[in-house]
Protein backbone atom coordinates (compact mmCIF):
# COMPACT_ATOMS: atom_id res chain seq x y z
CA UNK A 1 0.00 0.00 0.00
CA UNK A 2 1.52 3.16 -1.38
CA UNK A 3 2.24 6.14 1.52
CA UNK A 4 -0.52 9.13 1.35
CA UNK A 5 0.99 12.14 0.78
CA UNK A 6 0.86 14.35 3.22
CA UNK A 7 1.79 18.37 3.59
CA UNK A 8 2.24 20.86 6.70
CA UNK A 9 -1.06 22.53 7.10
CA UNK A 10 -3.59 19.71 4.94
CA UNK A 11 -6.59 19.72 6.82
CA UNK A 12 -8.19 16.14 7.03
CA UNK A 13 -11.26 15.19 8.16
CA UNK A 14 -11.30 11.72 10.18
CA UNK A 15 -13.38 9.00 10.61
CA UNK A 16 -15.10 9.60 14.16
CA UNK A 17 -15.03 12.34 16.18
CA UNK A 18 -12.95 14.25 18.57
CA UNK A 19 -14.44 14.64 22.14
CA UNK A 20 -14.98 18.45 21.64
CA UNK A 21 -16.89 17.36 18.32
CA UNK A 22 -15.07 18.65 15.51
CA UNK A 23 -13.60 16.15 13.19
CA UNK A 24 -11.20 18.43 10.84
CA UNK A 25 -7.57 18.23 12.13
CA UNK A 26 -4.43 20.29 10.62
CA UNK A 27 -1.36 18.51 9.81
CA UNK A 28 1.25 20.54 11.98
CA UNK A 29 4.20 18.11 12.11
CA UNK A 30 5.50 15.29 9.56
CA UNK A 31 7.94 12.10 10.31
CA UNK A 32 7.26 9.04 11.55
CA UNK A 33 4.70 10.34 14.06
CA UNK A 34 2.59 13.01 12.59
CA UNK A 35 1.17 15.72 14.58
CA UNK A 36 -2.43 17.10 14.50
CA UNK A 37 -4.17 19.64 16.11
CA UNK A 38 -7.87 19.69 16.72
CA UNK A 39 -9.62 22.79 14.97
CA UNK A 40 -12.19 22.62 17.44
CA UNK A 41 -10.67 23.00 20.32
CA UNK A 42 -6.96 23.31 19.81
CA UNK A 43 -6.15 19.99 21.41
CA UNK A 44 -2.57 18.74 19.67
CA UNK A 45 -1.83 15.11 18.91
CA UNK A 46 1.05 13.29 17.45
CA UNK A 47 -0.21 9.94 15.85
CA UNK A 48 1.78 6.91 13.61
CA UNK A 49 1.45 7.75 10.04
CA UNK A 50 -0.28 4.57 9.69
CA UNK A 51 -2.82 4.93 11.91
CA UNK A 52 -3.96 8.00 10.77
CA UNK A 53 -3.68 7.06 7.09
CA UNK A 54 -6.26 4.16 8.30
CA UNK A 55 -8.60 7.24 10.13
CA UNK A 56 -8.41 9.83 7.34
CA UNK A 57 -12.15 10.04 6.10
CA UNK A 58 -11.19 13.17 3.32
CA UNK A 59 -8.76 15.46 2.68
CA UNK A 60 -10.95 19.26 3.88
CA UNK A 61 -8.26 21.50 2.42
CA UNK A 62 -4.79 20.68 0.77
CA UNK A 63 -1.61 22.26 2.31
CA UNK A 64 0.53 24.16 -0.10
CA UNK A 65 2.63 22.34 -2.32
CA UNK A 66 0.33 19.38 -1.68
CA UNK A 67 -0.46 18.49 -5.42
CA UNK A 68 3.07 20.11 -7.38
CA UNK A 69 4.37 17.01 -9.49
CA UNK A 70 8.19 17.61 -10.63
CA UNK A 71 6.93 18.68 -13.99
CA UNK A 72 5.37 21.70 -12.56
CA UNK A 73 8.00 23.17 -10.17
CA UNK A 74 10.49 24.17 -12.79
């Protein structure tokens, strides 16, 4: 299974709920972990990349950058 791409400030919407319930989340940190933050309530999170890949519902907004190929950054 190929490795969603993922940018600093894509904002995803998730599966089920947060407690506050909101269920958009901004991508504020990449790696290994990722790190979310709530945009509900503020609440930050850092998560395994897979397990959010397997609780990402939609994709709300796209971070920039998020859909340059190589062809279309010279």
């Amino acid at each position: 299974m190929p490795v969603l791409k993922l940018v600093i400030g894509d904002v995803v919407q998730t599966r089920k709920a947060h407690p506050c319930g909101d269920d958009r989340w901004e991508v504020v940190r990449l790696g290994a972990d990722i790190g979310i933050r709530c945009l509900g309530c503020g609440r930050h999170v850092l998560m395994p990349r897979t397990k959010l890949e397997r609780r990402i519902k939609a994709f709300a907004k796209r971070g920039p950058g998020a859909g340059a190929t190589p062809s279309d950054t010279r």
